[in-house]
C-alpha atoms as a PDB file:
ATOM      1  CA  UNK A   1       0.000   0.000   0.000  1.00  0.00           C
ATOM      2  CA  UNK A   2       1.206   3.877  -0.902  1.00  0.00           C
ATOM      3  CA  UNK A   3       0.566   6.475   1.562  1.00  0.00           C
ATOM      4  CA  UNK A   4       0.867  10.037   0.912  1.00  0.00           C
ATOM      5  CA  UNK A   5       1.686  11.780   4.013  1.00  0.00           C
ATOM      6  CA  UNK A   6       0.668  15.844   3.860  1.00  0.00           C
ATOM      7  CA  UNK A   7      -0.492  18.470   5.695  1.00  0.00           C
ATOM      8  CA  UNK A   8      -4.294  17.979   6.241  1.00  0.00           C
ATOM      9  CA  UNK A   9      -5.738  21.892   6.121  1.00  0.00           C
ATOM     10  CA  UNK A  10      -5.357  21.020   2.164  1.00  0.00           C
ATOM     11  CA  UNK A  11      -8.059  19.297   0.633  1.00  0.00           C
ATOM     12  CA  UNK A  12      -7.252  16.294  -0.750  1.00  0.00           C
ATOM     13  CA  UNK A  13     -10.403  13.815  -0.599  1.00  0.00           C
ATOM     14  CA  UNK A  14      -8.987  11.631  -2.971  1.00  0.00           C
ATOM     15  CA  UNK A  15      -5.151  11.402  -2.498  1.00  0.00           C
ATOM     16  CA  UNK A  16      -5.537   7.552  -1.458  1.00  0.00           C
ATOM     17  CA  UNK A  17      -7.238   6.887  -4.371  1.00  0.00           C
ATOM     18  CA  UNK A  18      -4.667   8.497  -6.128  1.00  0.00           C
ATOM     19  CA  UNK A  19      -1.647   6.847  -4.403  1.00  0.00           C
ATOM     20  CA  UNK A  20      -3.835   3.157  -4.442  1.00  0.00           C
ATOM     21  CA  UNK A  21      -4.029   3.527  -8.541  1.00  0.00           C
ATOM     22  CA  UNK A  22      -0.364   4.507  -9.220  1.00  0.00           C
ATOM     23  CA  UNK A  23       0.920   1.675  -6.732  1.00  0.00           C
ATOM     24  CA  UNK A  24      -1.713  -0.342  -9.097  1.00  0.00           C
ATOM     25  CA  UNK A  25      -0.311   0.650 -12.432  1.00  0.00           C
ATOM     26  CA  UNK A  26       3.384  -0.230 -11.473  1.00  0.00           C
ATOM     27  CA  UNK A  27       2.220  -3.251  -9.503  1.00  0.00           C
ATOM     28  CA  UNK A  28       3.780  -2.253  -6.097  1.00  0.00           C
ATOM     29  CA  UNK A  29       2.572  -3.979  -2.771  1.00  0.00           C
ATOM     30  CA  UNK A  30       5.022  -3.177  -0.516  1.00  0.00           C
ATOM     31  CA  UNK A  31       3.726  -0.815   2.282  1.00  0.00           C
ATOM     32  CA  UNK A  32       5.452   2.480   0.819  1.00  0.00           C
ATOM     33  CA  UNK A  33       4.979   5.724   1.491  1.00  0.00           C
ATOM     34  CA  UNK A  34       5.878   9.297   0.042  1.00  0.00           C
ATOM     35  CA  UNK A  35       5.777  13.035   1.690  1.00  0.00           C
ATOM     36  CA  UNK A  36       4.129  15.844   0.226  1.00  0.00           C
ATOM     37  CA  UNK A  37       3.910  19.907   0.626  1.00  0.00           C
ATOM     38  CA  UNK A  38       2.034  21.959  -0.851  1.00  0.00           C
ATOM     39  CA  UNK A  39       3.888  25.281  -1.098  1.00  0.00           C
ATOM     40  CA  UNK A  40       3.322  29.301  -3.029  1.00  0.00           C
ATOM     41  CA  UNK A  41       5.446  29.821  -5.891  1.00  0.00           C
ATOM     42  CA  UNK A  42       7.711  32.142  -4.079  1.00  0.00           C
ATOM     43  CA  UNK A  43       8.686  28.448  -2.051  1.00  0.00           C
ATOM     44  CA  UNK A  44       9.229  26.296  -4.753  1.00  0.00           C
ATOM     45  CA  UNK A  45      11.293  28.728  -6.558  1.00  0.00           C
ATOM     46  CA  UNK A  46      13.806  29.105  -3.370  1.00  0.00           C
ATOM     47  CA  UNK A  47      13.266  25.158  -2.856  1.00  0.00           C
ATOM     48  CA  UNK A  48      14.689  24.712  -7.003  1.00  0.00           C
ATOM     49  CA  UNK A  49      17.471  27.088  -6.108  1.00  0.00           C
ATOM     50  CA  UNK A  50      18.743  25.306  -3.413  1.00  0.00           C
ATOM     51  CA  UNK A  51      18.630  22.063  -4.849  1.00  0.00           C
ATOM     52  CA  UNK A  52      18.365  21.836  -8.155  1.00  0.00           C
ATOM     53  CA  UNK A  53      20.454  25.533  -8.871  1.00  0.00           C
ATOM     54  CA  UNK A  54      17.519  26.585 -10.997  1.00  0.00           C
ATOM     55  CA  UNK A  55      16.311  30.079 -10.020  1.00  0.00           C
ATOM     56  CA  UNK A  56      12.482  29.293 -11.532  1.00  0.00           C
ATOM     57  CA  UNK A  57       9.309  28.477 -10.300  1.00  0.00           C
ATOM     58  CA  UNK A  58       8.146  25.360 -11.352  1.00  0.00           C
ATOM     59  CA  UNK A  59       5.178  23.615 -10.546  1.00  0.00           C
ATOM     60  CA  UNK A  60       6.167  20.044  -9.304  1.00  0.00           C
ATOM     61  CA  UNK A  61       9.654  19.011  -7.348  1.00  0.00           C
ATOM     62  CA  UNK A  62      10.527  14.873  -6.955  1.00  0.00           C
ATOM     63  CA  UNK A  63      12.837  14.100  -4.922  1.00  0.00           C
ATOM     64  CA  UNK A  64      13.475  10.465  -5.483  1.00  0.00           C
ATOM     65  CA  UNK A  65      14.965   8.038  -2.435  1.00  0.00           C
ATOM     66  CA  UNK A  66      15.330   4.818  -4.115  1.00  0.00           C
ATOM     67  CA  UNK A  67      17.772   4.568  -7.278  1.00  0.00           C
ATOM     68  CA  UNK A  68      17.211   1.891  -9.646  1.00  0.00           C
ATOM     69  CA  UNK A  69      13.339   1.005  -9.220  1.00  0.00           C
ATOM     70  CA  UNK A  70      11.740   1.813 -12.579  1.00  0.00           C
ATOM     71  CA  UNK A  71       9.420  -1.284 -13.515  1.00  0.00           C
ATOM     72  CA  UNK A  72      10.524  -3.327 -10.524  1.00  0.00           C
ATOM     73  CA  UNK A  73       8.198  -4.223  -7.380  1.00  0.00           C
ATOM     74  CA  UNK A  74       9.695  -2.866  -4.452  1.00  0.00           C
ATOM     75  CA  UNK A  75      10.263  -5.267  -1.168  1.00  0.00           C
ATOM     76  CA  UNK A  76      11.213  -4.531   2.114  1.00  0.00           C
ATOM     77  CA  UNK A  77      14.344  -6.749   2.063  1.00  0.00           C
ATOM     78  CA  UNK A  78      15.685  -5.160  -0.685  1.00  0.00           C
ATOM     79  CA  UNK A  79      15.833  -1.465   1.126  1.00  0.00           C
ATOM     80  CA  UNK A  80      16.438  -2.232   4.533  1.00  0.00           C
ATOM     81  CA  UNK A  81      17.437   1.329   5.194  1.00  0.00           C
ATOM     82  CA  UNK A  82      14.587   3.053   3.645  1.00  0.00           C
ATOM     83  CA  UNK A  83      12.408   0.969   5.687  1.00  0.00           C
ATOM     84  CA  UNK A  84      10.731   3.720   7.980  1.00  0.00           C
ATOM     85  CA  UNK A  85       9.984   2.032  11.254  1.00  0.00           C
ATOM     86  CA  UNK A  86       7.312   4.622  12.940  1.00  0.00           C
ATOM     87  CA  UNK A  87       5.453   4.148   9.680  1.00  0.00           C
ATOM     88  CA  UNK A  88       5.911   0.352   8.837  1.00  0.00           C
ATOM     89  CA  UNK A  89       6.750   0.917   5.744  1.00  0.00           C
ATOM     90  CA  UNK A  90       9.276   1.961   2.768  1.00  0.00           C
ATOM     91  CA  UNK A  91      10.468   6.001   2.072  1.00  0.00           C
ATOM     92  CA  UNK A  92      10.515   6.724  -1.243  1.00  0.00           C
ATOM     93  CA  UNK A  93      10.760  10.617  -1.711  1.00  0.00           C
ATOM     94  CA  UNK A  94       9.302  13.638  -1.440  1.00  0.00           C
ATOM     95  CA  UNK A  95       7.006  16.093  -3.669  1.00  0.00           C
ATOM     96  CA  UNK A  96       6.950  19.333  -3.542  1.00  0.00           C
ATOM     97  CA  UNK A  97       3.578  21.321  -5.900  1.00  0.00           C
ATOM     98  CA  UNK A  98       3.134  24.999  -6.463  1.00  0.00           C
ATOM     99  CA  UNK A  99      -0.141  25.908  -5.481  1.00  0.00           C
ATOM    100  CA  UNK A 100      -0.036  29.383  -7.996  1.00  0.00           C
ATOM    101  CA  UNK A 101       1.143  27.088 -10.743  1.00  0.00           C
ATOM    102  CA  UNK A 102      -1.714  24.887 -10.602  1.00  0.00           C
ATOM    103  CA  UNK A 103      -3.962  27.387 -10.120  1.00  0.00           C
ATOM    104  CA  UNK A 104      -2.348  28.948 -13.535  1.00  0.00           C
ATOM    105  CA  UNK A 105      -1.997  25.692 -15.206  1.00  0.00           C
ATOM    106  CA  UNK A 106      -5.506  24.346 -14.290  1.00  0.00           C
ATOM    107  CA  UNK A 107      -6.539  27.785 -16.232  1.00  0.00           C
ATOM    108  CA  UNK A 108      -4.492  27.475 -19.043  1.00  0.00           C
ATOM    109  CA  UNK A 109      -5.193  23.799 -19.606  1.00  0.00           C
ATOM    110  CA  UNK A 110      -9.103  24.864 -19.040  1.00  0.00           C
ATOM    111  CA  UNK A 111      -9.661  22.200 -16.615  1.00  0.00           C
ATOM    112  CA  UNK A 112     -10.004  22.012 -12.696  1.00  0.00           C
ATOM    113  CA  UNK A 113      -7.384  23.122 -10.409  1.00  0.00           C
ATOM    114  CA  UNK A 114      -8.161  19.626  -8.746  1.00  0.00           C
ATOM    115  CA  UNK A 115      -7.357  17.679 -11.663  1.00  0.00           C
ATOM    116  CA  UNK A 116      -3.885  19.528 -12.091  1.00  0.00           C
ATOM    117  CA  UNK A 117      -3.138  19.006  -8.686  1.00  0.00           C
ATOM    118  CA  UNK A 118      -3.611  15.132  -8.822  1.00  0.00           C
ATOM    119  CA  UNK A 119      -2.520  15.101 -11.932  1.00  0.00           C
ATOM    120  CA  UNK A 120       0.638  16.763 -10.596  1.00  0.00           C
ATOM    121  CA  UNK A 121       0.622  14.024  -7.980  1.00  0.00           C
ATOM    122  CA  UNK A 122       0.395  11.262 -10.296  1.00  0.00           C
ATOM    123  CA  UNK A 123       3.292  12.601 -12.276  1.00  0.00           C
ATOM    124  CA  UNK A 124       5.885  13.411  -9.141  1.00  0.00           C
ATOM    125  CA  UNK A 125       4.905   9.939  -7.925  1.00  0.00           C
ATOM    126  CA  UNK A 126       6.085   8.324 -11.462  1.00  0.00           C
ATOM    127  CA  UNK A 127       9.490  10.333 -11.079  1.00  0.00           C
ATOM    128  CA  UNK A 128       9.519   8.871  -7.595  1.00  0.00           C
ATOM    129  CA  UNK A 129       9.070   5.437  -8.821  1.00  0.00           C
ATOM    130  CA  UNK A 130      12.455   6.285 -11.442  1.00  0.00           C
ATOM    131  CA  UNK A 131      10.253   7.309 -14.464  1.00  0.00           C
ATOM    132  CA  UNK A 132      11.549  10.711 -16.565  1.00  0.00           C
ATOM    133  CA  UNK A 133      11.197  12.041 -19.599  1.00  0.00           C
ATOM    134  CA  UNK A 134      14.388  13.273 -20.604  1.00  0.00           C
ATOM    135  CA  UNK A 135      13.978  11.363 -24.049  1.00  0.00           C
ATOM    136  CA  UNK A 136      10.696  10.572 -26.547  1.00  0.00           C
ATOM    137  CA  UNK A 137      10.563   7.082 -25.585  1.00  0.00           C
ATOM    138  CA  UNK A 138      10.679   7.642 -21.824  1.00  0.00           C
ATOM    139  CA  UNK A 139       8.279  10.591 -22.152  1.00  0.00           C
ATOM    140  CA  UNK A 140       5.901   8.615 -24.072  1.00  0.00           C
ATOM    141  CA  UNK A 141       5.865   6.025 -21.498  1.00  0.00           C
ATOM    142  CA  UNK A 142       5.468   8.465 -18.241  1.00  0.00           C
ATOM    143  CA  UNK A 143       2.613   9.959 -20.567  1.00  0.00           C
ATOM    144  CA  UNK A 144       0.968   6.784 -20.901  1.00  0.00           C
ATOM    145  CA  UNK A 145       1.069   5.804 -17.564  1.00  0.00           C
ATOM    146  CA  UNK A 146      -0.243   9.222 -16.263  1.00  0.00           C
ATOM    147  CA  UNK A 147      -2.932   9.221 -18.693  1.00  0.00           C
ATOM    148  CA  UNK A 148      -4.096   5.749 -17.822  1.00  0.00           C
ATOM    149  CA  UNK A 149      -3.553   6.330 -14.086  1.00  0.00           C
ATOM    150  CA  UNK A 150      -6.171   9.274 -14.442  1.00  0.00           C
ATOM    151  CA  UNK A 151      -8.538   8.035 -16.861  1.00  0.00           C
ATOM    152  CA  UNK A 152      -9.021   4.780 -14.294  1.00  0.00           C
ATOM    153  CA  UNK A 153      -9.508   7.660 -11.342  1.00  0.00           C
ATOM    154  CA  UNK A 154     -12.178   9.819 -13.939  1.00  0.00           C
ATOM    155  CA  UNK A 155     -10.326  12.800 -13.098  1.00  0.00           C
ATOM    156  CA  UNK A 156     -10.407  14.099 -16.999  1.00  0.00           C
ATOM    157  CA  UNK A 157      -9.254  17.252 -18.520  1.00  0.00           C
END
């Protein structure tokens, strides 16, 4: 099972739906889990300076734990020291979303600002789980998998 560990005064009624369907798509049963802030575009700029040197808002961050997990099924013996004991269960990054950029984006996309956010969720999660799309091929894939992941959930554009 993913959990996605945020700060509640944001609502998120569907976030373990979300998390349940990606763990779904890339068949992961592990007990996982992920942390997630929502932040103002002033944050995730200073947040992509620091760590990424990129002096930019942006709307989504990943920060990735695990190296080497794209298409494999995660187990707790294989990460022994990502295994987070107060949570029972496996670390495997962080997300960071701009709340101004998907309040832009949901407007310039024309849909909800909730589907951008989960969709923004869905795609950070992907990174997480060592999918990019630095290349065609690997874009098309992450593309795929987001637009199946949120066609299953009926969050549409």
């Amino acid at each position: 099972m993913l959990k996605i560990y945020y700060d509640e005064k944001y609502d998120l009624p569907r976030i373990d739906e979300v998390a349940a369907a990606v763990a779904e798509e890339l068949k992961q049963r592990a007990d996982l889990y992920a942390e997630l802030e929502l932040v103002s575009s002033r944050r995730i700029r200073k947040i992509n300076a620091e760590m990424r040197g990129v002096d930019a808002v942006t709307d989504v961050l990943s920060f990735p734990m695990l190296d080497g997990i794209k298409g494999k099924v995660i187990a707790k013996k294989d990460f022994p020291l990502d295994f987070d004991q107060d949570k029972n269960a496996i670390f495997i990054g962080s997300i960071v979303v701009s709340l101004g950029r998907v309040k832009s984006q949901a407007k310039k996309f024309g849909h909800s600002e909730e589907r951008e956010t989960y969709y923004l969720i869905v795609h950070s999660l992907l990174h997480l789980f060592g999918y990019d799309h630095m290349n065609e091929a690997d874009k098309r894939e992450m593309r795929e998998k987001e637009e199946k992941i949120m066609t299953k959930l009926g969050i549409l554009r």
